[in-house]
PDB file of N, CA and C in Angstrom:
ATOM      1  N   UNK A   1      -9.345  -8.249  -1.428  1.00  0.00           N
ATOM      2  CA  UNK A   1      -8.067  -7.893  -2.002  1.00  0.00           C
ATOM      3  C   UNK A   1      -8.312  -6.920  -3.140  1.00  0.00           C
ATOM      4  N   UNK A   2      -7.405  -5.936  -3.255  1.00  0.00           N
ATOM      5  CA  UNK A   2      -7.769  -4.822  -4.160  1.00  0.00           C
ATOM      6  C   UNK A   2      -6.450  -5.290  -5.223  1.00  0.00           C
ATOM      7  N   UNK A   3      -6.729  -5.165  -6.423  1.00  0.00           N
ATOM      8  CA  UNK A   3      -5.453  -5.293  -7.621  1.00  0.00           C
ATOM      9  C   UNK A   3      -5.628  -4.016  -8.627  1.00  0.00           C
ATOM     10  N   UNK A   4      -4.058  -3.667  -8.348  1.00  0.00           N
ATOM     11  CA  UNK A   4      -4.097  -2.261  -9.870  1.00  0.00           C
ATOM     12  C   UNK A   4      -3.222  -2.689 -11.067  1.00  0.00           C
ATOM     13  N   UNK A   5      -3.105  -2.089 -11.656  1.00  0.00           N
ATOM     14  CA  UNK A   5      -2.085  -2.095 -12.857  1.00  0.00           C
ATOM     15  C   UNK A   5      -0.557  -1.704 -12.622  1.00  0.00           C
ATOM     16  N   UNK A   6       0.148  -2.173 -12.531  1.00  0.00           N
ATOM     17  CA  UNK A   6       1.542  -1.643 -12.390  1.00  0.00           C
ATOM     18  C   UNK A   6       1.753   0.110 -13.210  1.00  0.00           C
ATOM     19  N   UNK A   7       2.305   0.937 -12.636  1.00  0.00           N
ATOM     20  CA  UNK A   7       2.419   1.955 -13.371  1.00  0.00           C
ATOM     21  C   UNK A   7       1.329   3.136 -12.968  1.00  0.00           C
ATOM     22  N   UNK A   8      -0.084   2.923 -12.150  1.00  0.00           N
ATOM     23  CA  UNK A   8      -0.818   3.214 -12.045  1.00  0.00           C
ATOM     24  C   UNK A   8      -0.689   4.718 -10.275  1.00  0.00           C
ATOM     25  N   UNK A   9      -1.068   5.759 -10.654  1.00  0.00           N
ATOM     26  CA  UNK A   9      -0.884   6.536  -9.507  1.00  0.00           C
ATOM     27  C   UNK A   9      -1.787   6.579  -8.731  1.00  0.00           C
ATOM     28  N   UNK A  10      -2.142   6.984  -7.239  1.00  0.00           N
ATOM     29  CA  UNK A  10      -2.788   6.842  -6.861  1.00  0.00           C
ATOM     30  C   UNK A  10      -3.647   7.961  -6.839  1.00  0.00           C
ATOM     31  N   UNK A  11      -4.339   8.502  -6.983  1.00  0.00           N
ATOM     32  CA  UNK A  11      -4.740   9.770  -6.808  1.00  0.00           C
ATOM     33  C   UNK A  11      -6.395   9.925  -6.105  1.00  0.00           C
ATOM     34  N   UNK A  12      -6.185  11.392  -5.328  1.00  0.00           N
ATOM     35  CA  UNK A  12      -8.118  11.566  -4.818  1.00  0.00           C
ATOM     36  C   UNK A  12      -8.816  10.675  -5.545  1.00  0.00           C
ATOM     37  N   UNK A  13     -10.047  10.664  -5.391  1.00  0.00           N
ATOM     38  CA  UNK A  13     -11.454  10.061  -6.153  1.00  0.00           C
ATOM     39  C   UNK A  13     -11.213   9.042  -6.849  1.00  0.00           C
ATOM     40  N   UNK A  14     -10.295   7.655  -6.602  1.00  0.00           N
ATOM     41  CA  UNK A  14     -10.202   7.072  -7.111  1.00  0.00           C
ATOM     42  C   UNK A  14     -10.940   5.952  -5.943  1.00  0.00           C
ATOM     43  N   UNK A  15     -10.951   4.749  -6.407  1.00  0.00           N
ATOM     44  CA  UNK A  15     -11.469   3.658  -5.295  1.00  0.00           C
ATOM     45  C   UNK A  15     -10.541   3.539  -4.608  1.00  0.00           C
ATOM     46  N   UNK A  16      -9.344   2.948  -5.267  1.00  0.00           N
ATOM     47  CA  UNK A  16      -7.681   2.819  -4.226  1.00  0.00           C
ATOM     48  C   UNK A  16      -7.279   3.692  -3.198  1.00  0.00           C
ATOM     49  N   UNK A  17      -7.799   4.950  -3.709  1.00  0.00           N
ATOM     50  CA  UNK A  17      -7.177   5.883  -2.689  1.00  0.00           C
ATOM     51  C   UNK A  17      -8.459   5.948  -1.240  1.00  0.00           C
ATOM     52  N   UNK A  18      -9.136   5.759  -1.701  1.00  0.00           N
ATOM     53  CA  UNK A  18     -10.714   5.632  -0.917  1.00  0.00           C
ATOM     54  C   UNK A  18     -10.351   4.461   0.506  1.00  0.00           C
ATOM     55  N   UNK A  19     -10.076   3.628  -0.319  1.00  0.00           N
ATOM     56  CA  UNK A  19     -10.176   2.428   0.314  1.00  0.00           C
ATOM     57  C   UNK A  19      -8.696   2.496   1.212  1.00  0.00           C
ATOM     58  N   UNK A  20      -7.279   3.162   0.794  1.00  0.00           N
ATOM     59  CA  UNK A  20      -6.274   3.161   1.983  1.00  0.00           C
ATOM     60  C   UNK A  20      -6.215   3.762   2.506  1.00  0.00           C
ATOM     61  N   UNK A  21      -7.013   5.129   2.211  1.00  0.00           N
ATOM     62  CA  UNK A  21      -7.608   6.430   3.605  1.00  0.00           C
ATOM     63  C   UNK A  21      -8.226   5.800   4.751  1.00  0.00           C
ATOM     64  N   UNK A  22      -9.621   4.971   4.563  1.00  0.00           N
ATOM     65  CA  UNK A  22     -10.186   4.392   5.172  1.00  0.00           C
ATOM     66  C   UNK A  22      -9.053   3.107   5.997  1.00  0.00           C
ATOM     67  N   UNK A  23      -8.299   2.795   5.915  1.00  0.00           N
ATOM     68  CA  UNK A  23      -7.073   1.795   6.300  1.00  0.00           C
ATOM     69  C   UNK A  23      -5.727   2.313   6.768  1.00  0.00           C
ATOM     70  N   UNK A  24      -5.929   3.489   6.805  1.00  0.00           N
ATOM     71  CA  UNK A  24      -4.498   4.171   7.834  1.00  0.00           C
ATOM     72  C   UNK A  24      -4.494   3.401   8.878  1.00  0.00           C
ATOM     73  N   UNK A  25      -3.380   3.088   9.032  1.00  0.00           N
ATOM     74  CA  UNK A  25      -3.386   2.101  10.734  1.00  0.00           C
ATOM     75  C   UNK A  25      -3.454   0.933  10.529  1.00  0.00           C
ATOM     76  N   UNK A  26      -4.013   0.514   9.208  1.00  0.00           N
ATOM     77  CA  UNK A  26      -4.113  -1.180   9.227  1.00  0.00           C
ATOM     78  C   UNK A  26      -2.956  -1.977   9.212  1.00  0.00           C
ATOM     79  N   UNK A  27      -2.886  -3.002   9.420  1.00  0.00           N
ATOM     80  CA  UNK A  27      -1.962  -3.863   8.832  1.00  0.00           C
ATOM     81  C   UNK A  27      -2.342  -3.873   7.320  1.00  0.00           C
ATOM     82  N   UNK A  28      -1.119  -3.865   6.432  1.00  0.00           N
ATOM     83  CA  UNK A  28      -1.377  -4.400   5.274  1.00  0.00           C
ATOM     84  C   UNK A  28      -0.456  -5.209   4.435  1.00  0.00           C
ATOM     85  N   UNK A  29      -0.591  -6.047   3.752  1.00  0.00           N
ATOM     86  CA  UNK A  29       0.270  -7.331   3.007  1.00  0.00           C
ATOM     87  C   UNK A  29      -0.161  -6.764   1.933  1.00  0.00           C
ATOM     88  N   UNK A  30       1.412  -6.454   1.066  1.00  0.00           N
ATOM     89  CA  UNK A  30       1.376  -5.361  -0.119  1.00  0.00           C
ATOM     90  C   UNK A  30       2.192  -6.988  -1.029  1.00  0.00           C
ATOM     91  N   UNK A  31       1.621  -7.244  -2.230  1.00  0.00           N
ATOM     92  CA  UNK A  31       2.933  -7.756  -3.288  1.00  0.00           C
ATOM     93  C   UNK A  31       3.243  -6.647  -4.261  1.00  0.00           C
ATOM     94  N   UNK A  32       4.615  -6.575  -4.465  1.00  0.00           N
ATOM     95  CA  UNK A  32       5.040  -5.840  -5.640  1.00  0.00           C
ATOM     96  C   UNK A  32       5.736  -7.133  -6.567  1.00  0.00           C
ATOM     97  N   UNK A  33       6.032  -5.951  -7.839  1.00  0.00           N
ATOM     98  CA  UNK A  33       7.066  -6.628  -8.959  1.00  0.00           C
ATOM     99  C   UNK A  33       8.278  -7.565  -8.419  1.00  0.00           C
ATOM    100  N   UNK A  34       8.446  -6.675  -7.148  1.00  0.00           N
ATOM    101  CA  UNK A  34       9.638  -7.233  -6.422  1.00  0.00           C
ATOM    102  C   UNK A  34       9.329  -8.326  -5.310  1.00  0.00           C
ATOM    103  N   UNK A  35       8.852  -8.593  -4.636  1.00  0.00           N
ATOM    104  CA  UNK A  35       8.559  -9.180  -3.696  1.00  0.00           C
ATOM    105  C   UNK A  35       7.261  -9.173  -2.613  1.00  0.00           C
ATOM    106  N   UNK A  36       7.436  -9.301  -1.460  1.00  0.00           N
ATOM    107  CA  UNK A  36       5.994  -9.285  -0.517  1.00  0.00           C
ATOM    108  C   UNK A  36       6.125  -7.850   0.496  1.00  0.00           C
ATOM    109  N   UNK A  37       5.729  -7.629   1.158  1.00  0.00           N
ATOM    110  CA  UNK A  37       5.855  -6.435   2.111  1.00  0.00           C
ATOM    111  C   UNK A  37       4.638  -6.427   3.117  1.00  0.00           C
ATOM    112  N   UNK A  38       5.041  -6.252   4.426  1.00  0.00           N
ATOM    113  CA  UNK A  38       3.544  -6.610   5.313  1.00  0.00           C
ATOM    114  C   UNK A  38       4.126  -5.554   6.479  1.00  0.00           C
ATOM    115  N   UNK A  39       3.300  -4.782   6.928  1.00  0.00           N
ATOM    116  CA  UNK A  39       3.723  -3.869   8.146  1.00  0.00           C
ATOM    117  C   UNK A  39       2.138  -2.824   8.121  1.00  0.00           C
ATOM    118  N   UNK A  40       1.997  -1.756   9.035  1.00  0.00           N
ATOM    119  CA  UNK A  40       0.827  -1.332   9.336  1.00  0.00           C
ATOM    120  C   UNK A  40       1.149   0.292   8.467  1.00  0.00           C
ATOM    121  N   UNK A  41      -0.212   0.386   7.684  1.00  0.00           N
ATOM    122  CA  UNK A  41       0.017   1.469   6.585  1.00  0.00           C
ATOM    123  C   UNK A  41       0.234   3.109   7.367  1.00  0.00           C
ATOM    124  N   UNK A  42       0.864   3.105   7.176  1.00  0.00           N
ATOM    125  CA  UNK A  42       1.195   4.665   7.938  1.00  0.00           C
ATOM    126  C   UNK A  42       0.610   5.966   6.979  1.00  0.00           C
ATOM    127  N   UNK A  43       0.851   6.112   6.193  1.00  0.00           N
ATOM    128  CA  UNK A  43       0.578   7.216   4.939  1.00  0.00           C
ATOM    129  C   UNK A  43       0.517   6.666   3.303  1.00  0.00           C
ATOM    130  N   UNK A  44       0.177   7.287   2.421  1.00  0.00           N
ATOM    131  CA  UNK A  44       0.385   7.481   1.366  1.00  0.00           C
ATOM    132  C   UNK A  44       0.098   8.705   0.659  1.00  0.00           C
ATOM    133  N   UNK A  45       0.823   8.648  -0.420  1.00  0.00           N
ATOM    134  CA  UNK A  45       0.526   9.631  -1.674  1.00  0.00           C
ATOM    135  C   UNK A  45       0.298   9.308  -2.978  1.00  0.00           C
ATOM    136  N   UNK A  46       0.532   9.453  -3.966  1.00  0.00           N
ATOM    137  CA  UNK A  46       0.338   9.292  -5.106  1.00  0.00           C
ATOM    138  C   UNK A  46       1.129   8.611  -6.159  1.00  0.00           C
ATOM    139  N   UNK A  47       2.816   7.902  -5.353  1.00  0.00           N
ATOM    140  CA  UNK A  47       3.744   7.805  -5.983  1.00  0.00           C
ATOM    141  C   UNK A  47       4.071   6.458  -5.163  1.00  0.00           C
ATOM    142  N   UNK A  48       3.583   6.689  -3.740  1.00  0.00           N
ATOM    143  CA  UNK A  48       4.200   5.546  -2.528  1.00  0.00           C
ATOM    144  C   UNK A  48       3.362   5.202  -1.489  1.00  0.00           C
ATOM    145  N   UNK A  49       3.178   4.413  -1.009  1.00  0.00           N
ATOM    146  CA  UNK A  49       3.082   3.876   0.817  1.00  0.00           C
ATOM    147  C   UNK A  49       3.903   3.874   1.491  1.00  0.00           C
ATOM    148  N   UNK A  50       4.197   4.408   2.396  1.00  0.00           N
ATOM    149  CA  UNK A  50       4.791   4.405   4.000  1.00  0.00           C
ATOM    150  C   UNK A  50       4.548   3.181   5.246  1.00  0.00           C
ATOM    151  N   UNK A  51       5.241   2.193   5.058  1.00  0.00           N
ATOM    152  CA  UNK A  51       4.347   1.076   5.771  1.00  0.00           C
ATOM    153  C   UNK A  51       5.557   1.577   7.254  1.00  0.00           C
ATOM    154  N   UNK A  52       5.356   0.835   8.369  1.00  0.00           N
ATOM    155  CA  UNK A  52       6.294   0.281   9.508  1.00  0.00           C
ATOM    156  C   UNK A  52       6.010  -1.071   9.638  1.00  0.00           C
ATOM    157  N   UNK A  53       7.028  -1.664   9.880  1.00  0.00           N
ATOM    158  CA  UNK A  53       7.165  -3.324   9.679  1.00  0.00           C
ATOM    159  C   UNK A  53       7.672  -3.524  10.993  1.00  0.00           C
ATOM    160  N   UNK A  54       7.013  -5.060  11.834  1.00  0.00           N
ATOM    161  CA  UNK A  54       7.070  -5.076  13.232  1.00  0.00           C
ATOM    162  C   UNK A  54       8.158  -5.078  13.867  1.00  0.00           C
ATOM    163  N   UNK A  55       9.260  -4.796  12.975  1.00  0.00           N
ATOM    164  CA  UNK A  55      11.120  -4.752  13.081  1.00  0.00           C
ATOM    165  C   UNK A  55      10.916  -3.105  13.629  1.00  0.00           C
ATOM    166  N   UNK A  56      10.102  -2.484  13.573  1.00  0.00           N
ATOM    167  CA  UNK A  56      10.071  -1.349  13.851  1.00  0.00           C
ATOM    168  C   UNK A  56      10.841  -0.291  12.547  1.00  0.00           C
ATOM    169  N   UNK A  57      10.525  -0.721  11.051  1.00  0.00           N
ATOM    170  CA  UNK A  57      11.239  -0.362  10.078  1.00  0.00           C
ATOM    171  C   UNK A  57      10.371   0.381   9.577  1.00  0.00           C
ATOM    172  N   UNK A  58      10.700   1.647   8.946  1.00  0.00           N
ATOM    173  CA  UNK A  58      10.120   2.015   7.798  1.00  0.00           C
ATOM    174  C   UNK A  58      10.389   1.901   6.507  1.00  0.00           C
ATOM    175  N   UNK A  59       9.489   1.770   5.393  1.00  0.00           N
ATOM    176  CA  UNK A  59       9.717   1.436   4.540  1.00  0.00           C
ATOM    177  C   UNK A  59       8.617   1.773   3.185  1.00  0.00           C
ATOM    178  N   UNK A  60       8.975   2.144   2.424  1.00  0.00           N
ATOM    179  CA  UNK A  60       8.104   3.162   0.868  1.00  0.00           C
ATOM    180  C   UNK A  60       7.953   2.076   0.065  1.00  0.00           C
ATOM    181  N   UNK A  61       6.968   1.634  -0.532  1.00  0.00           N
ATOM    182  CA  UNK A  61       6.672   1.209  -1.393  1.00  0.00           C
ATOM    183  C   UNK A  61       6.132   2.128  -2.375  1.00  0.00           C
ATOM    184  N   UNK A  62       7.189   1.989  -3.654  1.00  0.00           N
ATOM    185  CA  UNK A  62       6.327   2.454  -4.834  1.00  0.00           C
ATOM    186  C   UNK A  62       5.090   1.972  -5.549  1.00  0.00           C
ATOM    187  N   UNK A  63       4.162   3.149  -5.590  1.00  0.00           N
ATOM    188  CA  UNK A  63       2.923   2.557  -6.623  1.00  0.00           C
ATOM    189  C   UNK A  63       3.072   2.177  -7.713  1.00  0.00           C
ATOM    190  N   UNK A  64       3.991   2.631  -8.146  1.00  0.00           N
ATOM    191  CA  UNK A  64       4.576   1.427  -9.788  1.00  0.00           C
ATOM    192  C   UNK A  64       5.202   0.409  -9.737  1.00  0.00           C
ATOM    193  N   UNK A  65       4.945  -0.375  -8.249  1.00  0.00           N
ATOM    194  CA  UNK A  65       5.823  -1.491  -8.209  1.00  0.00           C
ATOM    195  C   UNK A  65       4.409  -2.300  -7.755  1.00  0.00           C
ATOM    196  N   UNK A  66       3.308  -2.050  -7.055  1.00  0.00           N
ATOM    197  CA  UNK A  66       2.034  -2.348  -6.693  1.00  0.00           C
ATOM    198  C   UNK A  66       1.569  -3.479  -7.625  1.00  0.00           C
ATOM    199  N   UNK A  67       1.130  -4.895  -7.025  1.00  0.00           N
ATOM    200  CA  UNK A  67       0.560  -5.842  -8.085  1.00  0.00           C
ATOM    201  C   UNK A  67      -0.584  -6.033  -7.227  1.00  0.00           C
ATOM    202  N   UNK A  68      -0.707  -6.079  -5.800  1.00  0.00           N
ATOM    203  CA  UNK A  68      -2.535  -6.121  -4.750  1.00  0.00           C
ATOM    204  C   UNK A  68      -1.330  -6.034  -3.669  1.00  0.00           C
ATOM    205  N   UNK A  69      -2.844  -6.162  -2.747  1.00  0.00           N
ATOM    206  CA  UNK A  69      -2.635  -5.888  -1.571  1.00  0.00           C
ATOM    207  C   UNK A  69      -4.247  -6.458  -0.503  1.00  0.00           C
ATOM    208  N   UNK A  70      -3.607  -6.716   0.641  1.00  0.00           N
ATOM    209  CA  UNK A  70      -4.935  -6.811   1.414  1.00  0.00           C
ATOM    210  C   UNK A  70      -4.718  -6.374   2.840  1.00  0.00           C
ATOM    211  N   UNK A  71      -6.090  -6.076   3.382  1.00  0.00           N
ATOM    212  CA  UNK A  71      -5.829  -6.240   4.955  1.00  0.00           C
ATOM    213  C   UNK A  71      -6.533  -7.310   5.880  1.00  0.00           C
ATOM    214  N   UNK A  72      -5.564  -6.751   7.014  1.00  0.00           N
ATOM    215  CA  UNK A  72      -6.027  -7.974   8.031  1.00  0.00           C
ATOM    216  C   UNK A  72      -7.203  -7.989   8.466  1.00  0.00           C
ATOM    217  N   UNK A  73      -8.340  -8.342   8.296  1.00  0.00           N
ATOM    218  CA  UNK A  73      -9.673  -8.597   8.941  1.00  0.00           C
ATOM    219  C   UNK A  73     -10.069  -8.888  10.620  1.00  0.00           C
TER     220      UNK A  73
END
């Protein structure tokens, strides 16, 4: 499980960003400030994640809402 700081961007050369490049496609179980979020990581940038959720939904999670996250093994 990876944990950041709320508020925190994601950017190149960081470990975070390392580690959800390497995880495009995964499933991933995100908690935010707000609640839980679980669907397979489609993209990110520096501000958000792009998940699809098995409802066939898309859906952005902000990186300033980010408390961890993991994937499915």
């Amino acid at each position: 499980m990876s944990i950041i700081s709320n508020g925190n961007q994601i950017l190149p050369g960081t470990a975070i960003y390392s580690l959800l490049k390497r995880h495009i496609g995964s499933i991933i179980y995100i908690t935010t400030s707000t609640g839980n979020e679980e669907g397979q990581l489609m993209a990110f940038n520096a501000n958000f994640l792009t998940i699809t959720t098995t409802a066939l939904e898309t859906k952005y999670v902000l990186s300033a809402e980010l408390v961890s996250f993991t994937f499915r093994s």
